[in-house]
C-alpha atoms as a PDB file:
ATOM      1  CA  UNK A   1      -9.654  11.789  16.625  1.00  0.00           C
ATOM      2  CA  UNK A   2     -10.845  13.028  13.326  1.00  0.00           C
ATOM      3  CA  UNK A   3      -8.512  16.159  12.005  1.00  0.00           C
ATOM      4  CA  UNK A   4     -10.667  19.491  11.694  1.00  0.00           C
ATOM      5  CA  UNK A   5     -10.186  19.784   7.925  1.00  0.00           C
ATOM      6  CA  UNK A   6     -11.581  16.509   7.057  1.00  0.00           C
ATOM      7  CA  UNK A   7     -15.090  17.171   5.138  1.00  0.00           C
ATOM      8  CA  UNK A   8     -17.415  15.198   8.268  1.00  0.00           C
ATOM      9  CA  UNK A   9     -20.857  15.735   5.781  1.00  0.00           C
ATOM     10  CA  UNK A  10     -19.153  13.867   2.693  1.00  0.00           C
ATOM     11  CA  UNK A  11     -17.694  11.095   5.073  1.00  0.00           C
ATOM     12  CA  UNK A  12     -21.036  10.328   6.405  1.00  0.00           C
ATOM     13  CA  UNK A  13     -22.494  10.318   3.221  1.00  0.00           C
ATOM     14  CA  UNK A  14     -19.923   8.063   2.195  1.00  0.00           C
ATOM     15  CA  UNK A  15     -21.090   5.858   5.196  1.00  0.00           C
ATOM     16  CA  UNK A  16     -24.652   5.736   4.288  1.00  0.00           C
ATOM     17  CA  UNK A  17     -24.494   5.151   0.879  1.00  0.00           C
ATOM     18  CA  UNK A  18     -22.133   1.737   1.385  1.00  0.00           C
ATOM     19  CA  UNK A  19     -24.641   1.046   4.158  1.00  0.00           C
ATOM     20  CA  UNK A  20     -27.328   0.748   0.826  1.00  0.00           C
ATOM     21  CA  UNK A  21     -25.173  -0.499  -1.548  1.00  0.00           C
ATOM     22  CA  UNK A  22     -24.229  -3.638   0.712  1.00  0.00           C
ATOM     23  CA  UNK A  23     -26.898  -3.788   3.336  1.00  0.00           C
ATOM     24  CA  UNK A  24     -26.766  -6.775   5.796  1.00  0.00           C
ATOM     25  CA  UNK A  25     -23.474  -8.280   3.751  1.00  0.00           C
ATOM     26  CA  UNK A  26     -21.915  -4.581   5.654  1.00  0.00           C
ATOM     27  CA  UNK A  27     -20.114  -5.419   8.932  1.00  0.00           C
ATOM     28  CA  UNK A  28     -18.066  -2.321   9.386  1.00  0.00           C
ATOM     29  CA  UNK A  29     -16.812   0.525   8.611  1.00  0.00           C
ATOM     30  CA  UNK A  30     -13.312   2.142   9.409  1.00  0.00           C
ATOM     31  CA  UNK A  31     -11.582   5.460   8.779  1.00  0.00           C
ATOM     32  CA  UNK A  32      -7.979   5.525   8.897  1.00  0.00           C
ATOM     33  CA  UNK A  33      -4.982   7.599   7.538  1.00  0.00           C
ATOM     34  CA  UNK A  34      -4.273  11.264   7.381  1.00  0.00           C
ATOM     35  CA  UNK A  35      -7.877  12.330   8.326  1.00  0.00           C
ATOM     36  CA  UNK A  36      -7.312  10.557  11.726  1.00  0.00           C
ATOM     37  CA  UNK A  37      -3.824  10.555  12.646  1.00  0.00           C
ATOM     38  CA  UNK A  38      -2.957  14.266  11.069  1.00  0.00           C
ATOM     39  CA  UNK A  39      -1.117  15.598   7.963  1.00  0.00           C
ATOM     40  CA  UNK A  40      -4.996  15.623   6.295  1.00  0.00           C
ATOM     41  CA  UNK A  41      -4.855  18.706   3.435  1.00  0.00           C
ATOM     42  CA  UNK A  42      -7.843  19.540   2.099  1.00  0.00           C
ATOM     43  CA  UNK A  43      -8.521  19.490  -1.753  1.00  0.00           C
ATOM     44  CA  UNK A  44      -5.077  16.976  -2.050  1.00  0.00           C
ATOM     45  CA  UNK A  45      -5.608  14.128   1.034  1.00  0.00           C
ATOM     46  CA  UNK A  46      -7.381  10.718   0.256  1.00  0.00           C
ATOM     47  CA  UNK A  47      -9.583   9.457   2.467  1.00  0.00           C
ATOM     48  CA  UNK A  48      -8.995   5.902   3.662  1.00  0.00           C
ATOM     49  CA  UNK A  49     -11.519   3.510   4.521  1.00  0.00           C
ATOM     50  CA  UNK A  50     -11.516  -0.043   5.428  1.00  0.00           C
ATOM     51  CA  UNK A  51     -14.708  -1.616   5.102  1.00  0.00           C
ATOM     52  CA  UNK A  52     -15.543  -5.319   6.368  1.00  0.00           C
ATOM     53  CA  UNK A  53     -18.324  -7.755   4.769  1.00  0.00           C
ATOM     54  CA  UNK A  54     -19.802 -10.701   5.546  1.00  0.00           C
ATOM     55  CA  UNK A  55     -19.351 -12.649   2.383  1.00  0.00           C
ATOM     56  CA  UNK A  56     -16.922 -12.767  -0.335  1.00  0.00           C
ATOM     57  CA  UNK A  57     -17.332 -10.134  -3.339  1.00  0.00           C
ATOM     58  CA  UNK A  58     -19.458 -12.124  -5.601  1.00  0.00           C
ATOM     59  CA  UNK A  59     -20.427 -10.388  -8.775  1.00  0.00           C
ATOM     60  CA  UNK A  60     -23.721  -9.128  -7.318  1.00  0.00           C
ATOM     61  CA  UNK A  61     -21.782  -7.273  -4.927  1.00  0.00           C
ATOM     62  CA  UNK A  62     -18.846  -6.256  -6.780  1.00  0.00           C
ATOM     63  CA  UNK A  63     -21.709  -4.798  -9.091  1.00  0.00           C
ATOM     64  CA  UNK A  64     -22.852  -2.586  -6.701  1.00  0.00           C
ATOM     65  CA  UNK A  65     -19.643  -1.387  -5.456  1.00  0.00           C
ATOM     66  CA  UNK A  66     -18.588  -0.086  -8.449  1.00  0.00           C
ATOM     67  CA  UNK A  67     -21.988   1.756  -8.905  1.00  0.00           C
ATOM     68  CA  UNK A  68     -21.507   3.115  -5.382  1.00  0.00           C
ATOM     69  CA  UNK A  69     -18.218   4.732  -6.396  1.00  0.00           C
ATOM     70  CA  UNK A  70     -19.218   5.931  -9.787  1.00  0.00           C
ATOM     71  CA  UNK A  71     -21.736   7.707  -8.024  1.00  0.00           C
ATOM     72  CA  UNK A  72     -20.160   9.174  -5.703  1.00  0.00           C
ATOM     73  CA  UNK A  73     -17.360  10.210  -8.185  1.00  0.00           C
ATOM     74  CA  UNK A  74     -20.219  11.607 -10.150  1.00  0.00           C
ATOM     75  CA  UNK A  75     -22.134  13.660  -7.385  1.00  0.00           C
ATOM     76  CA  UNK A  76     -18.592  14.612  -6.018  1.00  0.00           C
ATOM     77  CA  UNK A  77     -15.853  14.955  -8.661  1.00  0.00           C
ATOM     78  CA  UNK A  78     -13.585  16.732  -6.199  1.00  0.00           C
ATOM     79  CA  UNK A  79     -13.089  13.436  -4.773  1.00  0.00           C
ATOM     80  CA  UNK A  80     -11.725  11.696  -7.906  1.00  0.00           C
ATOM     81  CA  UNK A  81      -9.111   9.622  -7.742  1.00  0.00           C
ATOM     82  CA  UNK A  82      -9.031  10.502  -3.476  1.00  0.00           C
ATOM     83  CA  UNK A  83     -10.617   7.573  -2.082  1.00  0.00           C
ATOM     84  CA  UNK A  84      -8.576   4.532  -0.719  1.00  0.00           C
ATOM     85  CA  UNK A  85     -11.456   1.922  -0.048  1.00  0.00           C
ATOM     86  CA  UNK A  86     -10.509  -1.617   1.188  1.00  0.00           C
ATOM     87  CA  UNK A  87     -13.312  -4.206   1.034  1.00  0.00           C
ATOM     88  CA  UNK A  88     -12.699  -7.723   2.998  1.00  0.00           C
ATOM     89  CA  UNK A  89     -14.459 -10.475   4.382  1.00  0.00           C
ATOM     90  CA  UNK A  90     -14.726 -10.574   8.224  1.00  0.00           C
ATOM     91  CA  UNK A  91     -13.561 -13.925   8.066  1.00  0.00           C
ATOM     92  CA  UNK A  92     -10.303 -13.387   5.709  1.00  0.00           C
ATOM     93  CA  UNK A  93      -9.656 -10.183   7.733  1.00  0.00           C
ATOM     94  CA  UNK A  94      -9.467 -12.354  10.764  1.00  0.00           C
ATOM     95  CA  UNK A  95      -6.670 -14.687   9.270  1.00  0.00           C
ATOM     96  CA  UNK A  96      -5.506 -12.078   7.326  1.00  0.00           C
ATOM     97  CA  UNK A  97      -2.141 -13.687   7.598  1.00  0.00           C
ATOM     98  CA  UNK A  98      -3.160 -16.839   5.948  1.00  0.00           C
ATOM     99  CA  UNK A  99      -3.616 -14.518   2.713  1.00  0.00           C
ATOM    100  CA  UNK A 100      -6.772 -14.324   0.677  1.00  0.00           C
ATOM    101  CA  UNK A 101      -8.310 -11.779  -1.992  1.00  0.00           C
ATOM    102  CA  UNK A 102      -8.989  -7.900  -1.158  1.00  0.00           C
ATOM    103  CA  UNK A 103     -11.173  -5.709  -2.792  1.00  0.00           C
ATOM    104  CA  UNK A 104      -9.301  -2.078  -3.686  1.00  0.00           C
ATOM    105  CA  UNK A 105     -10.055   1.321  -5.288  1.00  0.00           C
ATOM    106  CA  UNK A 106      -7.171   3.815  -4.929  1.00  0.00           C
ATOM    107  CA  UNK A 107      -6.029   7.021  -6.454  1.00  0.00           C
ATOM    108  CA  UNK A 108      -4.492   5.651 -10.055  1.00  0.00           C
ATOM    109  CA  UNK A 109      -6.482   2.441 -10.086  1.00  0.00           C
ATOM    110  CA  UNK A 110     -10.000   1.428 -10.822  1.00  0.00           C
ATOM    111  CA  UNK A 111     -11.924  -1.317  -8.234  1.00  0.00           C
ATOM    112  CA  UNK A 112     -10.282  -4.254  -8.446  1.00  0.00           C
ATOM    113  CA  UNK A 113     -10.307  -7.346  -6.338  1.00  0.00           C
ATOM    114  CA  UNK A 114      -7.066  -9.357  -5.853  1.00  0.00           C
ATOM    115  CA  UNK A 115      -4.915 -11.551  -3.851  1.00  0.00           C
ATOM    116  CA  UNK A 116      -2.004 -10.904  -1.142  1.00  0.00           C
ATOM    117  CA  UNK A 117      -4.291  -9.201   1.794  1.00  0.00           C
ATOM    118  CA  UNK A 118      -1.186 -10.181   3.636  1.00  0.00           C
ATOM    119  CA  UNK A 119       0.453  -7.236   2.322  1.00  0.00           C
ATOM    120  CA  UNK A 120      -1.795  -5.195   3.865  1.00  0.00           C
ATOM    121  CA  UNK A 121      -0.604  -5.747   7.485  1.00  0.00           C
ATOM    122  CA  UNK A 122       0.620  -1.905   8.332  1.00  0.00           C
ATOM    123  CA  UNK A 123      -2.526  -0.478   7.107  1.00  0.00           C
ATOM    124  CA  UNK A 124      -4.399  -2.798   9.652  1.00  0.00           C
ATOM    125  CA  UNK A 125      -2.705  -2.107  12.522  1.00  0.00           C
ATOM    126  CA  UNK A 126      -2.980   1.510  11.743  1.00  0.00           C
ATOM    127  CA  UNK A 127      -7.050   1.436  11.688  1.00  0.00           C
ATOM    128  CA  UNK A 128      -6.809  -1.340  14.760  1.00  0.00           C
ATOM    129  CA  UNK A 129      -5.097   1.212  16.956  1.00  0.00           C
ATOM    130  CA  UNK A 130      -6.271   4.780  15.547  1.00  0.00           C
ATOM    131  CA  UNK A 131      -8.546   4.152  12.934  1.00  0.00           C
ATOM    132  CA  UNK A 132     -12.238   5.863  13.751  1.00  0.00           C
ATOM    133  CA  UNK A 133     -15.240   3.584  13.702  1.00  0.00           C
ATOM    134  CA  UNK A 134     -17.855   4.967  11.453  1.00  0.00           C
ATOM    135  CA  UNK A 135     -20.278   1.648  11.206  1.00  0.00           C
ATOM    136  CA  UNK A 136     -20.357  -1.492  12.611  1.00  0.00           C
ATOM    137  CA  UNK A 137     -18.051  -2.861  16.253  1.00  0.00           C
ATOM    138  CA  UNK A 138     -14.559  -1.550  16.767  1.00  0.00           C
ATOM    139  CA  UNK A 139     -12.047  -2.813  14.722  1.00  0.00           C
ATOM    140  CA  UNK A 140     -10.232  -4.608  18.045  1.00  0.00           C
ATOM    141  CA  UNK A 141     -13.495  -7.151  17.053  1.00  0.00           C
ATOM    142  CA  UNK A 142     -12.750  -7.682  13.157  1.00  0.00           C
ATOM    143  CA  UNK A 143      -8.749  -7.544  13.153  1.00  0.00           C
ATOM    144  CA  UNK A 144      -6.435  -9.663  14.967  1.00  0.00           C
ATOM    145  CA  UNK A 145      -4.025  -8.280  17.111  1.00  0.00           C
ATOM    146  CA  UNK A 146      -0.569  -6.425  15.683  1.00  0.00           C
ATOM    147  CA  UNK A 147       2.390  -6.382  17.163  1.00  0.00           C
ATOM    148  CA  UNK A 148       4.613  -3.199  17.021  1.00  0.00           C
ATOM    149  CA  UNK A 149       7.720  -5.587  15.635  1.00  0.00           C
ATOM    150  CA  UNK A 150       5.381  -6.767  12.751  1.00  0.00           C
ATOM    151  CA  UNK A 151       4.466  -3.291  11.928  1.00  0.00           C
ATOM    152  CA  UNK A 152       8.220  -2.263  11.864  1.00  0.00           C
ATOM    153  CA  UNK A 153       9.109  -4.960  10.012  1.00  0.00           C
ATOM    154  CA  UNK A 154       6.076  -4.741   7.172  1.00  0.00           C
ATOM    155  CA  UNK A 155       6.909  -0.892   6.859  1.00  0.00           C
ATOM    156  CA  UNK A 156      10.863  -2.505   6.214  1.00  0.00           C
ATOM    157  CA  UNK A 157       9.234  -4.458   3.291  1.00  0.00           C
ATOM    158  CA  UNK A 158       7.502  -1.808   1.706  1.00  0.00           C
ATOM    159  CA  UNK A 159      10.459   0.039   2.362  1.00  0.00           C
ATOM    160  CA  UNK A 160      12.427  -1.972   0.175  1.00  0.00           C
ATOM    161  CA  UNK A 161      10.099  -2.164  -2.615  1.00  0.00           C
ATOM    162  CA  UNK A 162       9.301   1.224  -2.671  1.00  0.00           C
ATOM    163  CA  UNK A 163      13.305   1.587  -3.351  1.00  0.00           C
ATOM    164  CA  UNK A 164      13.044  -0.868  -6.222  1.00  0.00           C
ATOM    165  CA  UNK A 165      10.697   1.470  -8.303  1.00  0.00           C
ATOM    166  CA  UNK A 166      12.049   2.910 -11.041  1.00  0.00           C
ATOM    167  CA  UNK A 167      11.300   6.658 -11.239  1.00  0.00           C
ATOM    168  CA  UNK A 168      12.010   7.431 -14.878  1.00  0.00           C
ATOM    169  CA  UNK A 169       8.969   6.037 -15.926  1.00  0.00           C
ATOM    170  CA  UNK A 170       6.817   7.487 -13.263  1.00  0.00           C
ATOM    171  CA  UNK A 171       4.846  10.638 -12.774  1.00  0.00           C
ATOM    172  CA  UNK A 172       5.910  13.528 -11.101  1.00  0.00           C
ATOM    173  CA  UNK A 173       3.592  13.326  -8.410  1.00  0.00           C
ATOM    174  CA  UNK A 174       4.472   9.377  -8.030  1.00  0.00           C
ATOM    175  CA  UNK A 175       7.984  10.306  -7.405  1.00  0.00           C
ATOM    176  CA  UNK A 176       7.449  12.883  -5.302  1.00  0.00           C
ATOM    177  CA  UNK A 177       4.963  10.526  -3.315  1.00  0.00           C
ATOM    178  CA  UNK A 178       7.749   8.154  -3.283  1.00  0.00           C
ATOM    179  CA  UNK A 179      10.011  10.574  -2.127  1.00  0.00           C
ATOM    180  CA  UNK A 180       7.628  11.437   1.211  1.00  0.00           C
ATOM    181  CA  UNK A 181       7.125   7.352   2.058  1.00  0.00           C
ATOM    182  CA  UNK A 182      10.390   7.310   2.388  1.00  0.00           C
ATOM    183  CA  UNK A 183      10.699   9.770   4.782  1.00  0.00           C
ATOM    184  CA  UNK A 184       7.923   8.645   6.982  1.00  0.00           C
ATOM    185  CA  UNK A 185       9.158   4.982   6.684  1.00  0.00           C
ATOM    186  CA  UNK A 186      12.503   6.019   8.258  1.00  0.00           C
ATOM    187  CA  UNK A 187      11.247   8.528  10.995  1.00  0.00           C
ATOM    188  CA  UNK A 188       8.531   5.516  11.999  1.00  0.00           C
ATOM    189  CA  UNK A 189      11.995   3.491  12.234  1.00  0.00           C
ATOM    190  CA  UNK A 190      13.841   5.691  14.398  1.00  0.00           C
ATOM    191  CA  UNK A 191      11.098   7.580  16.179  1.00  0.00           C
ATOM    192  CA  UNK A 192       9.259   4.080  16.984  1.00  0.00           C
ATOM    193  CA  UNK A 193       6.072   5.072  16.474  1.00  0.00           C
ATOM    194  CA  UNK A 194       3.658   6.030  13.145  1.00  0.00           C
ATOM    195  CA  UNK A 195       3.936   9.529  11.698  1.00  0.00           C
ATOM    196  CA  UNK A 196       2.626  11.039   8.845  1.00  0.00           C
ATOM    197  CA  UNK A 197       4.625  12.449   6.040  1.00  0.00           C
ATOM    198  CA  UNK A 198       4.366  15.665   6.517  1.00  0.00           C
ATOM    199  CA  UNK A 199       6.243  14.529  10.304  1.00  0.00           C
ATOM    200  CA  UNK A 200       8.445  12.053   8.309  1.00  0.00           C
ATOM    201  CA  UNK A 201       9.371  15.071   5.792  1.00  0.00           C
ATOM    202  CA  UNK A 202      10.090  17.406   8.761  1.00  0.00           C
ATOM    203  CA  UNK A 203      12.250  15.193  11.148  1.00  0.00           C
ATOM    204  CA  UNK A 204      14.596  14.191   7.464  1.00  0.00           C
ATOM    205  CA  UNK A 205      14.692  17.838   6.526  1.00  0.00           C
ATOM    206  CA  UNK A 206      16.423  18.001  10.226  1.00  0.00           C
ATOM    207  CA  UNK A 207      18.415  15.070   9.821  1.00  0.00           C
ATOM    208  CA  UNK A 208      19.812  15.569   6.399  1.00  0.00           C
ATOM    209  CA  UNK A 209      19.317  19.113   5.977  1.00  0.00           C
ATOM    210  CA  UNK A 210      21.446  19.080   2.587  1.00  0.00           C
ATOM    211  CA  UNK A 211      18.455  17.596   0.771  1.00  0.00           C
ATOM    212  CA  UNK A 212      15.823  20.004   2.023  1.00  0.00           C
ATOM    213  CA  UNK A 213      15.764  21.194  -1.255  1.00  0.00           C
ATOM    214  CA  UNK A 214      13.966  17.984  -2.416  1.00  0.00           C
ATOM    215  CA  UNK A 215      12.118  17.415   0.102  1.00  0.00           C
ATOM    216  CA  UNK A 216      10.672  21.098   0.132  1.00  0.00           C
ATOM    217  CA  UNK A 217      10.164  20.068  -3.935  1.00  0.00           C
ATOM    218  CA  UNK A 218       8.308  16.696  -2.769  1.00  0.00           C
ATOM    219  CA  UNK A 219       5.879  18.138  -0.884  1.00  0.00           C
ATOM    220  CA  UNK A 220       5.038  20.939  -3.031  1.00  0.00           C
ATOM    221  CA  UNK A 221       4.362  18.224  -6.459  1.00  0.00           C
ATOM    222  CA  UNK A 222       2.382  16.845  -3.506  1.00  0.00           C
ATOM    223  CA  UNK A 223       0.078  19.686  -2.567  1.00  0.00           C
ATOM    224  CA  UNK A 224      -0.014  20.592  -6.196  1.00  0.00           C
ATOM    225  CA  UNK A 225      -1.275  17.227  -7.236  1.00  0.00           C
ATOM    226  CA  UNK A 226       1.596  16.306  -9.193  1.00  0.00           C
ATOM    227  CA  UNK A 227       1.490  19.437 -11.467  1.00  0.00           C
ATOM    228  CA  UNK A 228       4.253  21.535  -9.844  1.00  0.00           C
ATOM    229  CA  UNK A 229       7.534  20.033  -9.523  1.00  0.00           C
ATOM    230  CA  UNK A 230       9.669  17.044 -10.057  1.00  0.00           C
ATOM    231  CA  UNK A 231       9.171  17.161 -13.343  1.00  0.00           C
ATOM    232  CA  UNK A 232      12.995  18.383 -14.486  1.00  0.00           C
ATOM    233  CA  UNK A 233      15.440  15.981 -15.712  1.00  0.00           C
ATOM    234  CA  UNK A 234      17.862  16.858 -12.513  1.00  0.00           C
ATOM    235  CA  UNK A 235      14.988  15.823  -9.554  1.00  0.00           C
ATOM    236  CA  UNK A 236      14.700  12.430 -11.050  1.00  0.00           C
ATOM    237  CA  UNK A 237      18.289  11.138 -10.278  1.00  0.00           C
ATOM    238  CA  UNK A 238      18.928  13.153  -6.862  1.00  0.00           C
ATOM    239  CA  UNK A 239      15.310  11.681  -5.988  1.00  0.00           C
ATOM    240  CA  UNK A 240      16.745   7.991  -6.844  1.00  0.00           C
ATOM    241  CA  UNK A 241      20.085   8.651  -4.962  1.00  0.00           C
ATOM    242  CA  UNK A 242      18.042  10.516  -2.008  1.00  0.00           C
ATOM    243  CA  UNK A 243      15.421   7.101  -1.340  1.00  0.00           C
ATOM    244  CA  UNK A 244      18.881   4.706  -1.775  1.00  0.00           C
ATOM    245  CA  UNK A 245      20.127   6.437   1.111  1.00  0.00           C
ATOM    246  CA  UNK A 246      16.850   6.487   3.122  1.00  0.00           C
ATOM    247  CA  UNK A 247      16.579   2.340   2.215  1.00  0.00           C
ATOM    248  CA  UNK A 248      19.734   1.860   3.386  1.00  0.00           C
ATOM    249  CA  UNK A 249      18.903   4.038   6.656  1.00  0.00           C
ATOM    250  CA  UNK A 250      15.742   2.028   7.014  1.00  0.00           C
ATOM    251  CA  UNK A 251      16.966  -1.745   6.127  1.00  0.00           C
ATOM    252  CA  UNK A 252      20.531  -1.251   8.678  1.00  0.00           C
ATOM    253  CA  UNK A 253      18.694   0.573  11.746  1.00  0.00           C
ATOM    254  CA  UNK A 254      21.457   2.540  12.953  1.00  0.00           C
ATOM    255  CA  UNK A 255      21.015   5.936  14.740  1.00  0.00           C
ATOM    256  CA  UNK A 256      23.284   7.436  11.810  1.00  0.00           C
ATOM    257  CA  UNK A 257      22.638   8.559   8.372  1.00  0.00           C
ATOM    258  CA  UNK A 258      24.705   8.334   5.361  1.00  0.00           C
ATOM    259  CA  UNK A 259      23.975  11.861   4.406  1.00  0.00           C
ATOM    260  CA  UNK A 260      25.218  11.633   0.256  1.00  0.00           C
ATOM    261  CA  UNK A 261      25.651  14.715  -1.237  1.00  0.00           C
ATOM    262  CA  UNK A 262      22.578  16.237  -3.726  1.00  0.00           C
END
């Protein structure tokens, strides 16, 4: 189900325009993320696409995908630095465990393609089971089968290096993002099922209400874009000793929480 606040007209452009940028080489074309599951805000959310090809990203195509997006950046600036496209081959999708080379553009980096499509495992469970086909067959057709155990486990891993970041470096809104996948890895955890952050921020806030404070702080550097909040020299250590605790929640499983004190 798509969320209400999701802008339908600029999706569907988005849709038809990578239908003429890649013509037959398109297979598919998958929405996934806050726009489908919930937690979508409008003027802050990214929109999250997976899209599937039929051949690798030669330079001919590569070519055009960057034009696509420069485009669209261009006729749409709003959506700058929003968009979370995926680009695969069918075929590498469908052994995506084997590893093999992904093509991304996400808010912070430019289109790039690379290897370790392995690493992508939780995002392609979440568009196999939720995720809203805009072009092409269902995404049961293009991506193997997920179990729930591998998704816990992959959301473990990124758990962990998540925890390894260092924050002192990092912007304000890249802590505060931190911060809020945190959250939502450790209510996924105990909850056993996907939630958004907004749901992972709410069910910590209950759980450790002592560090509502920097939660409440996350979110709004989050709906702010990063320019209100975390930017003091206190939220930076209490946001470090806040995501130890939530690792440690998240990597030992047990119904408890070492609660720490702000």
């Amino acid at each position: 189900m798509i969320t209400d606040q999701l802008p339908a007209l600029f999706v569907e452009e988005l849709t038809t325009s990578l239908r003429s940028a890649l013509g037959p080489n398109l297979v598919a074309v998958y929405l996934y993320g806050s726009a489908v599951s919930g937690g979508f805000d409008a003027g802050v959310s990214d929109i999250d696409l997976v899209v599937v090809t039929e051949h690798d990203l030669g330079a001919n195509t590569i070519a055009r995908i960057e034009s696509f997006h420069a485009h669209t950046v261009e006729r749409h600036p709003e959506w700058h630095d929003r968009l979370e496209l995926v680009y695969v081959k069918r075929d590498t999708l469908a052994r995506f465990r084997d590893g093999g080379a992904i093509g991304v553009i996400s808010p912070g980096e430019p289109f790039h393609v690379r290897d370790g499509i392995e690493q992508w495992l939780q995002n392609f469970y979440l568009v196999r089971e939720f995720g809203v086909t805009l072009a092409g067959p269902g995404p049961t057709a293009t991506i193997p089968e997920i179990s729930w155990p591998e998704f816990l486990a992959a959301t473990r891993t990124y758990a962990d290096e998540v925890r390894g970041r260092s924050l002192h470096d990092s912007t304000p809104g890249s802590r505060a993002y931190n911060v809020l996948t945190m959250c939502r890895a450790l209510c996924t955890v105990r909850s056993n099922r996907p939630c958004s952050k907004q749901e992972g921020a709410a069910w910590v806030r209950t759980q450790m209400p002592e560090w509502a404070y920097l939660i409440d702080a996350a979110e709004c550097c989050r709906l702010s874009r990063g320019q209100i909040g975390f930017a003091d020299l206190e939220t930076t250590p209490a946001a470090e000793r806040l995501i130890a605790l939530l690792g440690d929640a998240i990597a030992t499983g047990p119904d408890s929480v070492d609660h720490g004190r702000p």
